[in-house]
C-alpha atoms as a PDB file:
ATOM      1  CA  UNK A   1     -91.507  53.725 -66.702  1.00  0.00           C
ATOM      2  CA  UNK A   2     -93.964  51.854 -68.891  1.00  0.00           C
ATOM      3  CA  UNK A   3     -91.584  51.045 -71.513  1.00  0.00           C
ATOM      4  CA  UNK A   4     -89.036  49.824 -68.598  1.00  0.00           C
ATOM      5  CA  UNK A   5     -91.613  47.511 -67.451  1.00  0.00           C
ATOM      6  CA  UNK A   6     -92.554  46.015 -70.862  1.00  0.00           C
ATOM      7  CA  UNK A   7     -88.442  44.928 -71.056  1.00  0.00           C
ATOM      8  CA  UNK A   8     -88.897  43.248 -68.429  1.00  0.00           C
ATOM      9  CA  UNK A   9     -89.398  39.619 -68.178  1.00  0.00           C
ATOM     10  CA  UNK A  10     -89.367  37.476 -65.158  1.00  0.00           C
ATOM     11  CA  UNK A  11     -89.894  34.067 -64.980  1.00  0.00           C
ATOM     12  CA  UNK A  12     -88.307  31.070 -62.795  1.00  0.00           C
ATOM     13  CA  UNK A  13     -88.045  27.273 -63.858  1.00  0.00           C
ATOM     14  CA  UNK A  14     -87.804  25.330 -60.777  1.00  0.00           C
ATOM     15  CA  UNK A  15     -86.370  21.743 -60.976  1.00  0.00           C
ATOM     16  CA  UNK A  16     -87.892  20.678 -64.533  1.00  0.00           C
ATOM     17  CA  UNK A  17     -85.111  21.811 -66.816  1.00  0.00           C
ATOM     18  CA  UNK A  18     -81.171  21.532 -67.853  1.00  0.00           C
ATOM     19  CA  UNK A  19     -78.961  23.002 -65.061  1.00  0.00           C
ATOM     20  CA  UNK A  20     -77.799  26.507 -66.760  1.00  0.00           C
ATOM     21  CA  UNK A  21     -79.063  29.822 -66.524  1.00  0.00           C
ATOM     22  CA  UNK A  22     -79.559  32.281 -69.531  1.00  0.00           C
ATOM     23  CA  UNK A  23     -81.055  35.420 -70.501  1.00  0.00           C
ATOM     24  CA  UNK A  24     -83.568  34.823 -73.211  1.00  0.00           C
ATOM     25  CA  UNK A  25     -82.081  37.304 -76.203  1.00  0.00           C
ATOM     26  CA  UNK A  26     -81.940  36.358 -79.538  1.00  0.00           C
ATOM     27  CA  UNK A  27     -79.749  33.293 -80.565  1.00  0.00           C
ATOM     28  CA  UNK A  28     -77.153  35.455 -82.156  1.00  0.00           C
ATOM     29  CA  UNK A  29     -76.512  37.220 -78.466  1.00  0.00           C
ATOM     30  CA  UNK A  30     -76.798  33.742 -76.520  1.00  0.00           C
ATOM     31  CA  UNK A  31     -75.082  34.849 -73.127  1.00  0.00           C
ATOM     32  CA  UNK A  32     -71.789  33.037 -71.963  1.00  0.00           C
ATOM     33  CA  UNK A  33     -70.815  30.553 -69.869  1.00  0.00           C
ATOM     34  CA  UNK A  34     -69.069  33.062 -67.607  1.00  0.00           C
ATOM     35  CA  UNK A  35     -72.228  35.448 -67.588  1.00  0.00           C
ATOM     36  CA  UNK A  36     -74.542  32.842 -66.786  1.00  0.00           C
ATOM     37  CA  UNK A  37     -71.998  32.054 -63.903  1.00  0.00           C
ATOM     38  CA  UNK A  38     -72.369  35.599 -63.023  1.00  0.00           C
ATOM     39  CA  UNK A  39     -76.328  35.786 -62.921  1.00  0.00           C
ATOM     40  CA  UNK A  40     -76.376  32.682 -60.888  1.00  0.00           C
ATOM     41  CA  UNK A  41     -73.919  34.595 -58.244  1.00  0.00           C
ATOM     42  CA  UNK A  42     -75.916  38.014 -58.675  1.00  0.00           C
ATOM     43  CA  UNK A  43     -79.319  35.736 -57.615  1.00  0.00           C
ATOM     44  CA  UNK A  44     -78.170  34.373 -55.119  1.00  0.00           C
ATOM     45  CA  UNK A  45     -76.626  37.059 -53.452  1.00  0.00           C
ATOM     46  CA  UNK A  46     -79.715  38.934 -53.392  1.00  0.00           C
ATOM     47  CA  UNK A  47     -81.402  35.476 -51.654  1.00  0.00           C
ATOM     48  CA  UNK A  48     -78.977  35.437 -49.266  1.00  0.00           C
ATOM     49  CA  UNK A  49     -78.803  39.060 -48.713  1.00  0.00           C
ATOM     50  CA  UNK A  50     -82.588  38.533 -46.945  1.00  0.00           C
ATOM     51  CA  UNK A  51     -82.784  37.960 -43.775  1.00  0.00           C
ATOM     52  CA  UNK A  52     -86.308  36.967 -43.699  1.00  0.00           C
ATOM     53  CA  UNK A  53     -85.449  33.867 -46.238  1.00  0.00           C
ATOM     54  CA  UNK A  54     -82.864  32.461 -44.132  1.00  0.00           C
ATOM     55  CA  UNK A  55     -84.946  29.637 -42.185  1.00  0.00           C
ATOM     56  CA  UNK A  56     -85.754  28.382 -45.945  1.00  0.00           C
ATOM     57  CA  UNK A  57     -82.357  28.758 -46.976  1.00  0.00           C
ATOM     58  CA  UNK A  58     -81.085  26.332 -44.345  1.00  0.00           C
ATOM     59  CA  UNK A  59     -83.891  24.322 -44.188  1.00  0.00           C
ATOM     60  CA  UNK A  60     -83.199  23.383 -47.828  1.00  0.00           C
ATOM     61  CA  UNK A  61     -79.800  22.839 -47.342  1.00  0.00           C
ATOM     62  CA  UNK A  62     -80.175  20.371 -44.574  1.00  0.00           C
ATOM     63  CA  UNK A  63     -82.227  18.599 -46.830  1.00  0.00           C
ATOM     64  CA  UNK A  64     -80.408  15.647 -48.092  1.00  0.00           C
ATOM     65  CA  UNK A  65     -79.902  16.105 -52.125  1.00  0.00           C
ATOM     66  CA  UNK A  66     -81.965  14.068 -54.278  1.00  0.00           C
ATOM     67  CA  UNK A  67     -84.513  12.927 -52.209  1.00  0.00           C
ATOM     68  CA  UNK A  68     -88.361  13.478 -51.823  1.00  0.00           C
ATOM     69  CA  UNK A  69     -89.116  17.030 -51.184  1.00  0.00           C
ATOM     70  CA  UNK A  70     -85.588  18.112 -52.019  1.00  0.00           C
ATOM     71  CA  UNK A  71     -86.857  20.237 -54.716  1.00  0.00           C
ATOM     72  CA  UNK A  72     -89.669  21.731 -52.675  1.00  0.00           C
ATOM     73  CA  UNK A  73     -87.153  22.820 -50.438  1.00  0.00           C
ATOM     74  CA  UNK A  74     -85.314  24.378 -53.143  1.00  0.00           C
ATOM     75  CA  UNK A  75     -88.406  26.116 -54.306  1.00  0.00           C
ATOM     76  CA  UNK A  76     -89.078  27.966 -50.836  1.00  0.00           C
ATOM     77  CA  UNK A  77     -85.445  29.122 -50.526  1.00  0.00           C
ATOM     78  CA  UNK A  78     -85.521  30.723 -54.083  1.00  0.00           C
ATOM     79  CA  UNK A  79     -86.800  34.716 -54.330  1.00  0.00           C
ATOM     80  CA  UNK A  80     -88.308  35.522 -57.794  1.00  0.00           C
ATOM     81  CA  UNK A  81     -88.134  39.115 -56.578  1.00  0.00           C
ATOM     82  CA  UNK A  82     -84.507  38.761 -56.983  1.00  0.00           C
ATOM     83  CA  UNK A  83     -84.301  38.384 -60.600  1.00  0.00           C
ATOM     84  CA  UNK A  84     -85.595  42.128 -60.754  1.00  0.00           C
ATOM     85  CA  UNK A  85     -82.323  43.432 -60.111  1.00  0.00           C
ATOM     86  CA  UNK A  86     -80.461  42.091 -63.307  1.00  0.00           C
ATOM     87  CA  UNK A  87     -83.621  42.674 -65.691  1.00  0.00           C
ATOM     88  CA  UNK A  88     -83.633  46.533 -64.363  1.00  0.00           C
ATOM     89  CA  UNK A  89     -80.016  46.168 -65.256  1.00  0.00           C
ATOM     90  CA  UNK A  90     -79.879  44.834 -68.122  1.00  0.00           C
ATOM     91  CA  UNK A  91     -83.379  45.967 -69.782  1.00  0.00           C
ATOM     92  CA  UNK A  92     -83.418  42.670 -70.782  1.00  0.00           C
ATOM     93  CA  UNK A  93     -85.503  39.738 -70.628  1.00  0.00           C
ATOM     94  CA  UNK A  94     -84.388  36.995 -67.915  1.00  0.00           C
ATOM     95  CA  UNK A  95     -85.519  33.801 -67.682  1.00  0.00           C
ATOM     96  CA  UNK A  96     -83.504  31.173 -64.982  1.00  0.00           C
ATOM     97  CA  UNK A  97     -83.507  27.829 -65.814  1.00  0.00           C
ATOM     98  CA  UNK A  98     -82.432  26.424 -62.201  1.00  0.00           C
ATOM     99  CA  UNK A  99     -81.544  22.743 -60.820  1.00  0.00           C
ATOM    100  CA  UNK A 100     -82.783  22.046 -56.799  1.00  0.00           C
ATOM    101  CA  UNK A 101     -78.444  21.159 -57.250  1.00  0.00           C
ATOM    102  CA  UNK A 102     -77.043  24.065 -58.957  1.00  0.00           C
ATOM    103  CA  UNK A 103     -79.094  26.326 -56.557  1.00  0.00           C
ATOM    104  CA  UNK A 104     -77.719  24.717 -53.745  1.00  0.00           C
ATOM    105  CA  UNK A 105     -74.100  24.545 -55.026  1.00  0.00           C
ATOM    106  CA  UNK A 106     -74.488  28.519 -55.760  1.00  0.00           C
ATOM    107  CA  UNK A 107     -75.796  29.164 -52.197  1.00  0.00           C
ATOM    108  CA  UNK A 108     -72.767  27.981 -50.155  1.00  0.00           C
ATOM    109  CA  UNK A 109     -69.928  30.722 -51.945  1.00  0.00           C
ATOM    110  CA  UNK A 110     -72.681  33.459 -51.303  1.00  0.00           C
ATOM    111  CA  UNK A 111     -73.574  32.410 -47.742  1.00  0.00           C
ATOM    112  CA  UNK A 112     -69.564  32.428 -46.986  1.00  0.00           C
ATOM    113  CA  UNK A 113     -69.064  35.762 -49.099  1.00  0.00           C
ATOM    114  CA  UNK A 114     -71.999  37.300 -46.538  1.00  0.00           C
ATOM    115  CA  UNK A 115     -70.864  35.812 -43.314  1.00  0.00           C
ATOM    116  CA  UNK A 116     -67.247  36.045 -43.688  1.00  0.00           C
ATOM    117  CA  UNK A 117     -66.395  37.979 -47.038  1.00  0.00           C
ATOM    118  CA  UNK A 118     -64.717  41.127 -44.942  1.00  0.00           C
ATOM    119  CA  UNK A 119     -63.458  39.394 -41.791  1.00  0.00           C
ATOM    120  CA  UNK A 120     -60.998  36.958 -44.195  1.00  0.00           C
ATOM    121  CA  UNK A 121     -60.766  33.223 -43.753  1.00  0.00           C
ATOM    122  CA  UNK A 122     -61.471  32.215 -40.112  1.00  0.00           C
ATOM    123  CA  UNK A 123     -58.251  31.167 -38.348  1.00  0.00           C
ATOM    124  CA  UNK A 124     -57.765  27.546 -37.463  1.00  0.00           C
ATOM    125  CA  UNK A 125     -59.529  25.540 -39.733  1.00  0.00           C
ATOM    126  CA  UNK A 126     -56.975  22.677 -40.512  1.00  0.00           C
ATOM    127  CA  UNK A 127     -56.838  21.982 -36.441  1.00  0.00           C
ATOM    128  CA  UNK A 128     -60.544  21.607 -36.615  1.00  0.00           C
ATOM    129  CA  UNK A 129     -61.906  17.785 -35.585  1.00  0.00           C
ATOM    130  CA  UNK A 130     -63.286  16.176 -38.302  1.00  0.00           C
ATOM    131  CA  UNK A 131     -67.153  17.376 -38.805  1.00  0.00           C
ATOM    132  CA  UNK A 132     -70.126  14.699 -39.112  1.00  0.00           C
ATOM    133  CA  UNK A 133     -72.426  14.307 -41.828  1.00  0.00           C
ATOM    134  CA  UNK A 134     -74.881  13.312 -39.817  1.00  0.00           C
ATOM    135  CA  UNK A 135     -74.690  16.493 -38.281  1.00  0.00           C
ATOM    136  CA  UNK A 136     -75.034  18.076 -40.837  1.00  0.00           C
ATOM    137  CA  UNK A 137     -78.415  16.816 -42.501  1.00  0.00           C
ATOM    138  CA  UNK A 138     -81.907  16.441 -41.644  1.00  0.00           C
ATOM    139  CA  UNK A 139     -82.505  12.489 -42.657  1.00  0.00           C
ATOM    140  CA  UNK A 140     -80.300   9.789 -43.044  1.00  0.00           C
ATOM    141  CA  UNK A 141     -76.713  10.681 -44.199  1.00  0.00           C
ATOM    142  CA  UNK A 142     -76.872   7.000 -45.011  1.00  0.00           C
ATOM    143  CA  UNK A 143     -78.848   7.840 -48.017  1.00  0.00           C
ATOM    144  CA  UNK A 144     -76.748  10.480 -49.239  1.00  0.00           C
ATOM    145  CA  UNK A 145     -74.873  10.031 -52.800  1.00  0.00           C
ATOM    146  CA  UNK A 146     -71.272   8.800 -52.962  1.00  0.00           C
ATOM    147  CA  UNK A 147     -70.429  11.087 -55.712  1.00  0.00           C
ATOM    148  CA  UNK A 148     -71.864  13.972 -53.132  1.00  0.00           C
ATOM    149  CA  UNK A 149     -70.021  12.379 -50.210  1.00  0.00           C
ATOM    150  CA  UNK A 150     -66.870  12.167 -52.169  1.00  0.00           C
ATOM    151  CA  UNK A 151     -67.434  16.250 -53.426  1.00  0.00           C
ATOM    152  CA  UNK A 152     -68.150  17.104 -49.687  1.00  0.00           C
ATOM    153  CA  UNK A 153     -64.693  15.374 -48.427  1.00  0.00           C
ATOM    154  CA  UNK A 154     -62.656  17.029 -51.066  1.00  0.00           C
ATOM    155  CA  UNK A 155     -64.105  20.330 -50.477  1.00  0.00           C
ATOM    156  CA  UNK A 156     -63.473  20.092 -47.050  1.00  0.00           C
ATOM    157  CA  UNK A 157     -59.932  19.271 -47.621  1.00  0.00           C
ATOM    158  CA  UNK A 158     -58.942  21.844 -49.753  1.00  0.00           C
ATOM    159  CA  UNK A 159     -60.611  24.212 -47.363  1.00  0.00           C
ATOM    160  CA  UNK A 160     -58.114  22.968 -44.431  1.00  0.00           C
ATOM    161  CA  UNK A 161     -54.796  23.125 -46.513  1.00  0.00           C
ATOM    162  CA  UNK A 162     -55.590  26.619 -48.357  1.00  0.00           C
ATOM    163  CA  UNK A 163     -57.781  28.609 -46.326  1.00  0.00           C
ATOM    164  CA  UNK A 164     -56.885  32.177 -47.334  1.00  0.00           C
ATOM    165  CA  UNK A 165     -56.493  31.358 -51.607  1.00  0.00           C
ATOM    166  CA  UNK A 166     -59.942  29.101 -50.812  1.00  0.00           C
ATOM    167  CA  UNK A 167     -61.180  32.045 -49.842  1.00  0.00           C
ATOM    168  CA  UNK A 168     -59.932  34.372 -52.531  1.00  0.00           C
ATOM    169  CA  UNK A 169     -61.653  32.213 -54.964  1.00  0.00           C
ATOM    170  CA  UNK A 170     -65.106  32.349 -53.493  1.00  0.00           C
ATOM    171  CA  UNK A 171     -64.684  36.218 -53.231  1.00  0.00           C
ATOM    172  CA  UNK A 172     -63.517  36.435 -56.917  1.00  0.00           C
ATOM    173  CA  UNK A 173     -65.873  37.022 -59.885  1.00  0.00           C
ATOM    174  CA  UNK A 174     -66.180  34.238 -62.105  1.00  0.00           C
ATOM    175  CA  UNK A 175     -64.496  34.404 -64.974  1.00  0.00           C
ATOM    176  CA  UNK A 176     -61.908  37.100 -63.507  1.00  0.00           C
ATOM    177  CA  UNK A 177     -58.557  37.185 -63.557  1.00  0.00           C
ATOM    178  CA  UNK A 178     -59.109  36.833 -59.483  1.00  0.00           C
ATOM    179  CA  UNK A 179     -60.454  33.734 -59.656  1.00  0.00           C
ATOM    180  CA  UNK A 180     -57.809  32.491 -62.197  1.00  0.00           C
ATOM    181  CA  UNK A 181     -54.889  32.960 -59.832  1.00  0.00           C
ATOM    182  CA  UNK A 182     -56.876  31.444 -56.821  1.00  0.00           C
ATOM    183  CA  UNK A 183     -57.746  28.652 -58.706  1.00  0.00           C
ATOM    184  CA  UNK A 184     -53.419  28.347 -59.652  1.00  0.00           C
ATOM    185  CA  UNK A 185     -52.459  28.973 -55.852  1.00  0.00           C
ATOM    186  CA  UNK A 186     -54.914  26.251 -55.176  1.00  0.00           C
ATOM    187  CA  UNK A 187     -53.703  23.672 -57.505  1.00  0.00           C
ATOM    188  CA  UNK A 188     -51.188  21.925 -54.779  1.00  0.00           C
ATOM    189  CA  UNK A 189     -53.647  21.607 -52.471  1.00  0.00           C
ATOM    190  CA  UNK A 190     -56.803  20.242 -55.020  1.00  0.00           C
ATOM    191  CA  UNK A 191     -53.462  17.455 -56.061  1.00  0.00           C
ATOM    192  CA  UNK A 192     -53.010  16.954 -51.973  1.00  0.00           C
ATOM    193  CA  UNK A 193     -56.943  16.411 -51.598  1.00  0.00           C
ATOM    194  CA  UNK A 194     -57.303  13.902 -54.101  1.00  0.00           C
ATOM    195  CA  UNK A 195     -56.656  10.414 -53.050  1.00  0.00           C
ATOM    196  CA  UNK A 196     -55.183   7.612 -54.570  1.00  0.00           C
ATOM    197  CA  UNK A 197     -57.031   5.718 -57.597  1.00  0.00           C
ATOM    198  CA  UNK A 198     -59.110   8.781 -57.099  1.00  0.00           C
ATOM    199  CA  UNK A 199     -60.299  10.856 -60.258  1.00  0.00           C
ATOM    200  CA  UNK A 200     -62.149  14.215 -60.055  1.00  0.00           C
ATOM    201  CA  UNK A 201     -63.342  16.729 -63.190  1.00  0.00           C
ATOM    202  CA  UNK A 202     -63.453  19.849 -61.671  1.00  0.00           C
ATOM    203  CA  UNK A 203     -65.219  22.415 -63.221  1.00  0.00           C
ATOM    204  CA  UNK A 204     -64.544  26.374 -62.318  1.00  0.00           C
ATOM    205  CA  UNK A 205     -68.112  26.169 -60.879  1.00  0.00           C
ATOM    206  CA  UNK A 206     -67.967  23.153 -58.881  1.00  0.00           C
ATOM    207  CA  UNK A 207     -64.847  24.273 -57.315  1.00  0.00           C
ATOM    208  CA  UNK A 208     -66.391  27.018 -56.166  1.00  0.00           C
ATOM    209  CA  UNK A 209     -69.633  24.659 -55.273  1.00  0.00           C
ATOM    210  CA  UNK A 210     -66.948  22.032 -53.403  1.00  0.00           C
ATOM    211  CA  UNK A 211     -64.876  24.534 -51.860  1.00  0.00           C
ATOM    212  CA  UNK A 212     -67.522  26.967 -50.702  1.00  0.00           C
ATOM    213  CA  UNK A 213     -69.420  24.662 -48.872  1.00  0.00           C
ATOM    214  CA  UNK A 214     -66.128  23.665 -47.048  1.00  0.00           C
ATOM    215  CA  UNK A 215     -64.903  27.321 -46.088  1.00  0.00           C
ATOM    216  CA  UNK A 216     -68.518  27.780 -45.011  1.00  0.00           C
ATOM    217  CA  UNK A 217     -68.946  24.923 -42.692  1.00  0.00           C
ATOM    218  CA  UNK A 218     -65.458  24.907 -41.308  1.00  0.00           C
ATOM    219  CA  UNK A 219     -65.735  28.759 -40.754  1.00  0.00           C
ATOM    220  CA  UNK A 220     -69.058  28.257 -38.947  1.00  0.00           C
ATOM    221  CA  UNK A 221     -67.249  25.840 -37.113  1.00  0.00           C
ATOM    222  CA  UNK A 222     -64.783  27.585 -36.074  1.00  0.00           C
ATOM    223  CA  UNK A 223     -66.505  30.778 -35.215  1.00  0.00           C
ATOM    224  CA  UNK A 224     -68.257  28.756 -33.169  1.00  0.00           C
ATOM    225  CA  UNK A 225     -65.480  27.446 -30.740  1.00  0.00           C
END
């Protein structure tokens, strides 16, 4: 039991570095892309997974991104109980290098995976009136980014043309074959979603970010009716 404990290594870097996570091993055995995608998914999960954190957990994402006390916000949502898991796992050190951004981007595809994973896409969503930003903070949506506001429209969009592959994606494993052929099936509607003189680099992750916060807000939405 001793010898578990000295293995493990917990520590979590709120806000002051590079948005990634990694597992600090030796150089040689520097973790990839996908597996850092994967530790980001397994954390959050386990946040989401407690019902006790949830007032946080909204809280910060009502906060608008970028602005004073964003990252405070962030801070009281996070668990660093929750990086326990993959250290037991792994008998490895873990050390999460975490944006207030990337947190929040990883948080929407685990909140829809948990609220609507095993019921499958809510029915309806492309008949749904347009929702308000404004409803949708705490604070002025005035003083939200464009880039975000642009992300947030596009996400929304893809979520009303392809429900059922939009949600096949955020229920995929990154870096699986799964999300491969979601991300294919979505293709026509990520080229309907984009409008003209319009250019967007999407990443695997921030399709999932973009898309996940769509499916989960629409869903919500819908559920709600």
């Amino acid at each position: 039991m001793q010898a578990r404990k000295a293995l493990t290594h917990l520590a979590l870097i709120f806000g002051l570095l590079p948005a990634t996570t990694a597992v600090a091993r030796p150089a040689s055995e520097e973790p990839s892309t996908t597996e850092k995608l994967r530790l980001l998914a397994e954390f959050t999960d386990c946040v989401t997974a407690q019902k006790s954190r949830q007032p946080a957990i909204q809280a910060f994402l009502r906060t608008i991104p970028d602005r004073p006390g964003f990252g405070e916000a962030g801070l009281k949502a996070a668990d660093l109980t929750c990086l326990n898991r993959a250290a037991a796992r792994m008998h490895s050190k873990i050390e999460m290098r975490l944006q207030p951004n990337s947190f929040r981007a990883a948080l929407y595809p685990s909140l829809y995976r948990r609220e609507f994973g095993k019921t499958g896409p809510v029915a309806g969503l492309k008949a749904l009136p347009p929702l308000l930003l404004s409803d949708e903070f705490d604070g002025d949506a005035a003083e939200l980014p464009g880039d975000f506001i642009a992300s947030r429209l596009f996400g929304d969009c893809v979520a009303r043309e392809d429900s059922a592959d939009a949600h096949a994606l955020l229920l995929a494993q990154p870096g699986s074959a799964e999300e491969s052929a979601a991300i294919d099936a979505l293709k026509p509607a990520f080229t309907a979603c984009i409008k003209q003189g319009q250019t967007i680099s999407l990443t695997r992750a921030a399709a999932r970010a973009t898309v996940g916060e769509g499916m989960l807000k629409l869903s919500r939405a819908a559920a709600a009716r």
